[in-house]
C-alpha atoms as a PDB file:
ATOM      1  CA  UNK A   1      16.299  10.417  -9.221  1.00  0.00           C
ATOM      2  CA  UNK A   2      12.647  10.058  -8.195  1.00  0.00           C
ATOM      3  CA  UNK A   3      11.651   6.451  -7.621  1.00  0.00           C
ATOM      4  CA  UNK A   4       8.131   4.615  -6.685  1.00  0.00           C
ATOM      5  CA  UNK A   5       6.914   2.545  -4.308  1.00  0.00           C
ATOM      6  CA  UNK A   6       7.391  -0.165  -7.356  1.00  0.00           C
ATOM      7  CA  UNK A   7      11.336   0.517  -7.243  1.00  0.00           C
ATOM      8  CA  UNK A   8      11.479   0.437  -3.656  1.00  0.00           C
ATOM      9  CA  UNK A   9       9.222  -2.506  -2.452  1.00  0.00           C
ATOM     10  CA  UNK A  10      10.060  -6.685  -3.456  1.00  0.00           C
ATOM     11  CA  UNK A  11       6.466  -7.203  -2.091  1.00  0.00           C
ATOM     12  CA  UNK A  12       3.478  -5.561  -2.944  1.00  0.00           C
ATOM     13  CA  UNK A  13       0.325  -7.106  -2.262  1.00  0.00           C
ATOM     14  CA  UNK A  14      -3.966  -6.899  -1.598  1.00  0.00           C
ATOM     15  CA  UNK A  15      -6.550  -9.067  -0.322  1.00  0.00           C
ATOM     16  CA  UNK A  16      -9.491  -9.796   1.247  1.00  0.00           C
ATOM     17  CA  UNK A  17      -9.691  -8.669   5.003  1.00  0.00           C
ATOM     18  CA  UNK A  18     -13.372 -10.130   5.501  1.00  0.00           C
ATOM     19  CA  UNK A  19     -16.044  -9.767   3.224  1.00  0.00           C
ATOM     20  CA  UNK A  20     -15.740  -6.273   3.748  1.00  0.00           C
ATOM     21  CA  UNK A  21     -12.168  -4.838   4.438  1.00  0.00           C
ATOM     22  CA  UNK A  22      -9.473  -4.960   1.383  1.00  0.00           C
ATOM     23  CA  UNK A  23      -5.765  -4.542   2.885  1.00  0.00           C
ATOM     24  CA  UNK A  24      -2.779  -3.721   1.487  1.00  0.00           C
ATOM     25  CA  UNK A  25       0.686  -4.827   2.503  1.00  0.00           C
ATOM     26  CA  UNK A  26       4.207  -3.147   0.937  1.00  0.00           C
ATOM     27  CA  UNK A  27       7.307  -5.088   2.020  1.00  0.00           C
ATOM     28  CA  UNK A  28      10.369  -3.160   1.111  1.00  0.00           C
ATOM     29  CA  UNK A  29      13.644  -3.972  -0.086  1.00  0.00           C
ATOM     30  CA  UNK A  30      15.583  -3.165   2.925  1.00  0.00           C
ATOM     31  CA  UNK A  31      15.382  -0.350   6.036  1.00  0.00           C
ATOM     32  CA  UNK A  32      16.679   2.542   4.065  1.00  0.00           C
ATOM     33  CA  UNK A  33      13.538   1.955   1.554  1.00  0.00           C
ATOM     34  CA  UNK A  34      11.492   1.712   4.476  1.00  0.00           C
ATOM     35  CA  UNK A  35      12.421   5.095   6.244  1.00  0.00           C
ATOM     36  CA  UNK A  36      12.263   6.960   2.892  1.00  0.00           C
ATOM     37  CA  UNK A  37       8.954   6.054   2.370  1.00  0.00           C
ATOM     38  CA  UNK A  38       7.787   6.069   5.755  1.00  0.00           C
ATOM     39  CA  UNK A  39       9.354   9.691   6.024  1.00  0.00           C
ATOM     40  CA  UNK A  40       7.790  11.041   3.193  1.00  0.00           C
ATOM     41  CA  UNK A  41       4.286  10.494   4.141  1.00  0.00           C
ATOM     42  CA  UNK A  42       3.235   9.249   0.710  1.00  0.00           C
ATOM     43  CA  UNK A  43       1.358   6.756   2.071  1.00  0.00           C
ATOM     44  CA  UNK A  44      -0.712   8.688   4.729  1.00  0.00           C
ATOM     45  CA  UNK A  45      -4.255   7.593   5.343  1.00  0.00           C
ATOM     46  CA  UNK A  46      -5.813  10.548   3.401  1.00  0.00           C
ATOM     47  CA  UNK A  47      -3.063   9.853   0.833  1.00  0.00           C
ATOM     48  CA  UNK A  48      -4.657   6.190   0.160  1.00  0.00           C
ATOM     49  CA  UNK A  49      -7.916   7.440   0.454  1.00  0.00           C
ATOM     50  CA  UNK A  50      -7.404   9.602  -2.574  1.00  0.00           C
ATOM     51  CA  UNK A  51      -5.561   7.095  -4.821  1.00  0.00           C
ATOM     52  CA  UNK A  52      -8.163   4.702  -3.909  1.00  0.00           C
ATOM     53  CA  UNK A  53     -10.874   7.491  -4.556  1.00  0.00           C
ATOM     54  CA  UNK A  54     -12.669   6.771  -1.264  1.00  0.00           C
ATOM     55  CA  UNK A  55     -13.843   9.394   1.745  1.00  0.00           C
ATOM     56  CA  UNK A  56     -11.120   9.347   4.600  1.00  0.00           C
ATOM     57  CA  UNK A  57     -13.261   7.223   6.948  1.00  0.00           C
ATOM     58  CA  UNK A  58     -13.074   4.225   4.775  1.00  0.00           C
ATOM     59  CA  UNK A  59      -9.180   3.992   5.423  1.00  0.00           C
ATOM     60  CA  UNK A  60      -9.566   2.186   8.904  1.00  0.00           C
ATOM     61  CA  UNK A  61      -5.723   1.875   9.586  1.00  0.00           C
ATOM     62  CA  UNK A  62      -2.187   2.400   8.447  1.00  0.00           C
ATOM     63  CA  UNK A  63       0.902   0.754   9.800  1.00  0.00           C
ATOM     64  CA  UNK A  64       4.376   0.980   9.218  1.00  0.00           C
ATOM     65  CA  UNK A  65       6.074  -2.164  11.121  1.00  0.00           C
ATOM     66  CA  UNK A  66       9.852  -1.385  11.065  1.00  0.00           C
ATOM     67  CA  UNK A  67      11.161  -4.500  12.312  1.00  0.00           C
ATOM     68  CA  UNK A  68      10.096  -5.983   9.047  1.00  0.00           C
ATOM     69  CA  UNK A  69      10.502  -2.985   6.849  1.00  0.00           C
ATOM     70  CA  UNK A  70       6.795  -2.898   6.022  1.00  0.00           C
ATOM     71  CA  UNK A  71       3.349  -1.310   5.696  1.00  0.00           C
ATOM     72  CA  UNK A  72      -0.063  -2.004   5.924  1.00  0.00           C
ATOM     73  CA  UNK A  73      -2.853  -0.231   5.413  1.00  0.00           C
ATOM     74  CA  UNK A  74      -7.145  -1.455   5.505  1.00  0.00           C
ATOM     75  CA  UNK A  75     -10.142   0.177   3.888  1.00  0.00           C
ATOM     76  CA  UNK A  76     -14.130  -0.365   3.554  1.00  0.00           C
ATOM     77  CA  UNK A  77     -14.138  -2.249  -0.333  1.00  0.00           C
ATOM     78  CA  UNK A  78     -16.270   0.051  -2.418  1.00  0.00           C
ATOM     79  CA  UNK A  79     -18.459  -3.393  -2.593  1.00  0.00           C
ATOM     80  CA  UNK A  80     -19.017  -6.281  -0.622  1.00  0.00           C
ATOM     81  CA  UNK A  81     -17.109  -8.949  -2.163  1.00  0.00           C
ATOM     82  CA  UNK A  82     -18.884 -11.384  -4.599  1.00  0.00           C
ATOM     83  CA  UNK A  83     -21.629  -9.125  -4.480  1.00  0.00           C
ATOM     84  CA  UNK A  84     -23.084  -8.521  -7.839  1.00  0.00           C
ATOM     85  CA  UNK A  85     -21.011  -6.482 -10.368  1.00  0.00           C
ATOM     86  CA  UNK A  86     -17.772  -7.642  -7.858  1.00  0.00           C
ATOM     87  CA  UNK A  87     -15.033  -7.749 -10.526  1.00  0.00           C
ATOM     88  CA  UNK A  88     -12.113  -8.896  -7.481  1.00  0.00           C
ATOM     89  CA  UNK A  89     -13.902 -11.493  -5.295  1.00  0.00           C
ATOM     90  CA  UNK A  90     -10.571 -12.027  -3.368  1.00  0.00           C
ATOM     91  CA  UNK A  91      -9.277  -8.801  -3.441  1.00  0.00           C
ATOM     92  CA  UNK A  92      -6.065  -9.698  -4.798  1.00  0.00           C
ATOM     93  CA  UNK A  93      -5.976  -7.009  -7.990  1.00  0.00           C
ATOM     94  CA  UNK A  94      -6.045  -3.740  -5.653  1.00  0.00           C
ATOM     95  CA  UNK A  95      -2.939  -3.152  -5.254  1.00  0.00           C
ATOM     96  CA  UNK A  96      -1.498  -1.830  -8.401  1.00  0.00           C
ATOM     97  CA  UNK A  97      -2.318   1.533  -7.634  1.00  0.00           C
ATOM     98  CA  UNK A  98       0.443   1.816  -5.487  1.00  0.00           C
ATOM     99  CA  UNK A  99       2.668   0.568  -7.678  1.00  0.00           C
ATOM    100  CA  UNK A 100       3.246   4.076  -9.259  1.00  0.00           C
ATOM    101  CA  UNK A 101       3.228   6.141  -6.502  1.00  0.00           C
ATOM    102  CA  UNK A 102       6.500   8.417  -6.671  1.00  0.00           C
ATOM    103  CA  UNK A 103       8.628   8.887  -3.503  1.00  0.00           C
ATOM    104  CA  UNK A 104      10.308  12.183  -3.399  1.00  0.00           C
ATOM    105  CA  UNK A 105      13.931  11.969  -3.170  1.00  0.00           C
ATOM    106  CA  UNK A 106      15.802  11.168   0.033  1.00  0.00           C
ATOM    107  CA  UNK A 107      18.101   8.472   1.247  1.00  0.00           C
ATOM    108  CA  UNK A 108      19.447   6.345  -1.078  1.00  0.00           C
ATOM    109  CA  UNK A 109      18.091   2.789  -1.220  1.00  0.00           C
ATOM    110  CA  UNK A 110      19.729  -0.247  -2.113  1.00  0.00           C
ATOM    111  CA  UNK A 111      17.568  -2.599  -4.414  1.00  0.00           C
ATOM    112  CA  UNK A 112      17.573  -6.784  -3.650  1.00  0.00           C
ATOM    113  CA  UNK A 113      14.912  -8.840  -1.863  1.00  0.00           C
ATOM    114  CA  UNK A 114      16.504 -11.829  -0.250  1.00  0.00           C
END
């Protein structure tokens, strides 16, 4: 059964990083969620460039941080935030996009953030 980053994460999350840098952070539910993910390269630089519909460059890094079963990833914001015609002064509405992204099928994952 196909699952998504939604099924798989208790934390997903975007804000600010500086006027303007938006980053994402993905906490999952536990290290078998974490590997599957990681492993499937769904969430690849160019991969978040495209969902995000930006050029490569503007995804300045992506981390996966085992220890804590987690990923982060930073990009240029399309706009400066609170610029004029900013709909997301604090960034913290970006991260739905990832929401739906589908994991291909792997190791199986047990759900339940402590």
């Amino acid at each position: 059964m196909s699952q998504t980053i939604g099924d798989l994460a208790c934390v997903i999350r975007s804000k600010n990083a500086g006027p303007f840098e938006l980053t994402l952070d993905i906490i999952f539910h536990d290290a078998a969620a974490f590997h599957r993910v990681r492993e499937s390269g769904v969430l690849g630089a160019a991969h978040i460039a495209r969902l995000y519909g930006l050029p490569d460059a503007a995804v300045t890094s992506v981390h996966f941080f085992a220890p804590a079963n987690a990923f982060k990833a930073t990009f240029t914001r399309p706009m400066v935030s609170g610029a004029v015609g900013d709909t997301d002064v604090y960034g913290s509405q970006q991260h739905m996009p990832l929401v739906d992204v589908i994991v291909p099928d792997s190791l199986a994952t047990a759900a339940g953030c402590e």
